[in-house]
N, C-alpha and C. Protein backbone atom coordinates (compact mmCIF):
# COMPACT_ATOMS: atom_id res chain seq x y z
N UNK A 1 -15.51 -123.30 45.17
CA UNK A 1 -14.10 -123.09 45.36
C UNK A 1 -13.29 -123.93 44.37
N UNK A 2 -13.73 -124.85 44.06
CA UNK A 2 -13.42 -126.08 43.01
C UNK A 2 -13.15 -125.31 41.79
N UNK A 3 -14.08 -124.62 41.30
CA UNK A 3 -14.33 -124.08 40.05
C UNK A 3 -13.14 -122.85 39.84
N UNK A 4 -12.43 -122.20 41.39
CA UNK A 4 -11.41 -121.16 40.79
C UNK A 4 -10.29 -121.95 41.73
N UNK A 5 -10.13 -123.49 40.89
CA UNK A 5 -8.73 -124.23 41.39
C UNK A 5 -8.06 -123.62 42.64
N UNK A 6 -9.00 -123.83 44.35
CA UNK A 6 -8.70 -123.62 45.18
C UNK A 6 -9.14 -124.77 45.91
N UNK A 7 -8.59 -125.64 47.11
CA UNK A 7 -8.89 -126.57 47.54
C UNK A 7 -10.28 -126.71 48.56
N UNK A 8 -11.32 -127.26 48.58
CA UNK A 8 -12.38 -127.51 49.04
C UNK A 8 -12.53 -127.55 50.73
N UNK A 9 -13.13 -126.80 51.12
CA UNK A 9 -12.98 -126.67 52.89
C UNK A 9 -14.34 -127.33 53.03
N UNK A 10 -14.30 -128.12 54.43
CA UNK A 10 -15.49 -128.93 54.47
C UNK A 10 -16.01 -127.37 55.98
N UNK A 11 -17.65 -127.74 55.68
CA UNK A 11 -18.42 -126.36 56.35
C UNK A 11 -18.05 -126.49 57.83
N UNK A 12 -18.09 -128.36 58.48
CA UNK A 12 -17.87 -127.75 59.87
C UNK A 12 -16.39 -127.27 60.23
N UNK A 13 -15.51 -127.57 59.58
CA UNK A 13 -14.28 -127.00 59.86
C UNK A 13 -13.92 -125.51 59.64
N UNK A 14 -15.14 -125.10 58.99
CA UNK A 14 -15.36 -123.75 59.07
C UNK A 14 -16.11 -123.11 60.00
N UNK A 15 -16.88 -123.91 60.39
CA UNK A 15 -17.87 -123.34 61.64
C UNK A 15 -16.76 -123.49 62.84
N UNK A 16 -16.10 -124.46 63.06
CA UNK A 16 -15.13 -124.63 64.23
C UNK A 16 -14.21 -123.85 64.20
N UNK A 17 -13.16 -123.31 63.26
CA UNK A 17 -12.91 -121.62 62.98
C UNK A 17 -13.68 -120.60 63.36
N UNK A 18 -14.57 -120.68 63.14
CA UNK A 18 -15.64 -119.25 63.77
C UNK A 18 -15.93 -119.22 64.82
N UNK A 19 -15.82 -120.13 65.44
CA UNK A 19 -16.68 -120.65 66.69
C UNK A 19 -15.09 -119.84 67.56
N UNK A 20 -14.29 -120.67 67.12
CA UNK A 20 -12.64 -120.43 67.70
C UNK A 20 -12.40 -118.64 68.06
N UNK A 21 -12.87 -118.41 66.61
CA UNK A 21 -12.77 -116.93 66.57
C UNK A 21 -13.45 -115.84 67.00
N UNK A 22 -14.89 -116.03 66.92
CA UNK A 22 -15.62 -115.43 67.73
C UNK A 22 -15.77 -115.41 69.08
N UNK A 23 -15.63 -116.49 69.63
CA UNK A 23 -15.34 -116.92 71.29
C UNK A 23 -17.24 -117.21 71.79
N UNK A 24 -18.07 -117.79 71.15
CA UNK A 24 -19.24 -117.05 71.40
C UNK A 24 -19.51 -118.31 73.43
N UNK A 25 -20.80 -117.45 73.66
CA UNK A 25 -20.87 -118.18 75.33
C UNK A 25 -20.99 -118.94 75.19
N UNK A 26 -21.98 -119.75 74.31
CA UNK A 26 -22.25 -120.93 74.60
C UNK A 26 -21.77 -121.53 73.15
N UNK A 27 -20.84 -123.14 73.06
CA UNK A 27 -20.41 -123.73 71.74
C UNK A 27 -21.40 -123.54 70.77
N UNK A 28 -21.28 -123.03 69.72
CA UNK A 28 -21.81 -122.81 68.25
C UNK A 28 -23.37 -122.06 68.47
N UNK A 29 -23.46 -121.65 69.23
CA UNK A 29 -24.58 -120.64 69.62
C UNK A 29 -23.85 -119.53 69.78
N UNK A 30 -24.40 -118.53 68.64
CA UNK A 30 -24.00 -117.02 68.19
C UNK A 30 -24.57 -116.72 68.35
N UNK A 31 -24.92 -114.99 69.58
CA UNK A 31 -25.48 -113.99 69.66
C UNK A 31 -24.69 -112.50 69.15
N UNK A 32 -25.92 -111.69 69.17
CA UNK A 32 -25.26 -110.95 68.88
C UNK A 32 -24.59 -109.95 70.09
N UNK A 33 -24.38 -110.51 71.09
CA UNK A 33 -24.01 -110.24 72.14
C UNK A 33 -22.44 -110.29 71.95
N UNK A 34 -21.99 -111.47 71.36
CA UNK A 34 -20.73 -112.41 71.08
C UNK A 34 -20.26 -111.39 69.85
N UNK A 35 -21.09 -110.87 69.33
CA UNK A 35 -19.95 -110.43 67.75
C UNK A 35 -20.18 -108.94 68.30
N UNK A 36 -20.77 -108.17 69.23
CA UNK A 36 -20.42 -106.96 69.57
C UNK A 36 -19.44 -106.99 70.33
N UNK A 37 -18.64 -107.95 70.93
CA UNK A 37 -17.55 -108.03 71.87
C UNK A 37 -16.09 -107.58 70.70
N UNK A 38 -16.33 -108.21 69.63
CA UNK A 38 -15.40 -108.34 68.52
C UNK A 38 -15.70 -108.34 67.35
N UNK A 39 -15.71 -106.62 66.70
CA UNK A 39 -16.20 -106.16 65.31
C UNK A 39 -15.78 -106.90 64.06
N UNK A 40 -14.32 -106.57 64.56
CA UNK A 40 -13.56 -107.20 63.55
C UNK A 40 -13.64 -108.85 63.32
N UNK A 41 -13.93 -110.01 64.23
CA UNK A 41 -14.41 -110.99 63.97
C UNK A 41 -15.54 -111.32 63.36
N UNK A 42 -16.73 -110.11 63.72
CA UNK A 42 -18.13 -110.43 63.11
C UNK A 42 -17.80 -110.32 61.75
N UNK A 43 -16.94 -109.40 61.05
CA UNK A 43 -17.28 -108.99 60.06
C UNK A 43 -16.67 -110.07 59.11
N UNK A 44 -15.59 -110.83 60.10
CA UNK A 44 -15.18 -111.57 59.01
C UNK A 44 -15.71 -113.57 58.87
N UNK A 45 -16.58 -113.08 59.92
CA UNK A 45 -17.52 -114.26 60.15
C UNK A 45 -18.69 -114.14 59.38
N UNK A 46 -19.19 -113.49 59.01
CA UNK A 46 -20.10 -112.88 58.43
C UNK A 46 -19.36 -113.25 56.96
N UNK A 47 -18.52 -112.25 56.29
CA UNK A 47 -17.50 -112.71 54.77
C UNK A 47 -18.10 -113.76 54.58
N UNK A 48 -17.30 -114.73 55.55
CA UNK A 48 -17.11 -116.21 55.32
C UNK A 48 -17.79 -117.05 54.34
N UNK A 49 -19.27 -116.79 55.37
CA UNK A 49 -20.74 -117.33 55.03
C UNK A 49 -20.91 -116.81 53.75
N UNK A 50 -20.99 -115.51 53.55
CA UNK A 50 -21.89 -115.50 51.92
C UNK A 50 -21.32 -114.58 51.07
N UNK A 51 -19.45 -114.10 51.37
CA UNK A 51 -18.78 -113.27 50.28
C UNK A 51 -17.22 -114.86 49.77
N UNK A 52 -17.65 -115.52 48.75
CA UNK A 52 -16.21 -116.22 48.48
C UNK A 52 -15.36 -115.63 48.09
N UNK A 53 -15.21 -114.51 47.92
CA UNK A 53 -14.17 -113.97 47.62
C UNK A 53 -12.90 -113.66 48.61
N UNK A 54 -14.03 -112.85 49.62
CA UNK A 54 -13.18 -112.11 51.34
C UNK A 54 -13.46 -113.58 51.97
N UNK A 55 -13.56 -114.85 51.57
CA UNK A 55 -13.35 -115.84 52.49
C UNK A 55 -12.09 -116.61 51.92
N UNK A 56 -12.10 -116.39 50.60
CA UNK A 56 -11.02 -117.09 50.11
C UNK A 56 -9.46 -116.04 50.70
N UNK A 57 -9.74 -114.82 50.79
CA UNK A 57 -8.46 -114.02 50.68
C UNK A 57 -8.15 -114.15 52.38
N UNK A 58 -9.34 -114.41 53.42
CA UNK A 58 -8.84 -114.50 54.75
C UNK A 58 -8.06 -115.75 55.16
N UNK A 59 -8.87 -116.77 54.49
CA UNK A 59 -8.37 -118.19 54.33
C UNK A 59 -6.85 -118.04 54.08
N UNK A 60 -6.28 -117.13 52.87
CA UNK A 60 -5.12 -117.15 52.92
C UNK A 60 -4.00 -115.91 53.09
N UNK A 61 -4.60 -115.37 53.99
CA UNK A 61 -3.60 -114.43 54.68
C UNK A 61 -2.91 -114.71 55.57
N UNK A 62 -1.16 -113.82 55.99
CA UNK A 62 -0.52 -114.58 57.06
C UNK A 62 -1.42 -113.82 58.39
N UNK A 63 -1.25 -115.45 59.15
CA UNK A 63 -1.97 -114.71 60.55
C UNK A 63 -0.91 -113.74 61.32
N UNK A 64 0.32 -113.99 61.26
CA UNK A 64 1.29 -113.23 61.74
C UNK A 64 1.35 -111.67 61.79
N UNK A 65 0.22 -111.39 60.86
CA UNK A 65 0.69 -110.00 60.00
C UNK A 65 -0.44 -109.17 60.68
């Protein structure tokens, strides 16, 4: 993220976002029980982890919208 002059997110504050967002049953234990409840969260939990691109653009979208 450094490298396209965007500020550095540390991982658990990203896992604690996901965790937030996904709602899963038990703290930071993900099934896939938990991301069939909410498509649209898996998919962007999923981004997160291994697309920087769709993590950088969710990172900065308004949540309002």
């Amino acid at each position: 993220m450094e490298y396209l002059n965007n500020e550095s997110v540390i991982f658990e504050d990203i896992m604690c976002q996901m965790s937030d967002m996904v709602k899963p049953a038990k703290s930071m234990n993900f099934t896939m029980a938990d991301f069939r409840k909410n498509k649209d969260s898996a998919a962007a939990f999923f981004n997160s982890l291994v697309n920087l691109n769709k993590f950088i653009a969710f990172e900065q979208r308004d949540p309002f919208q």
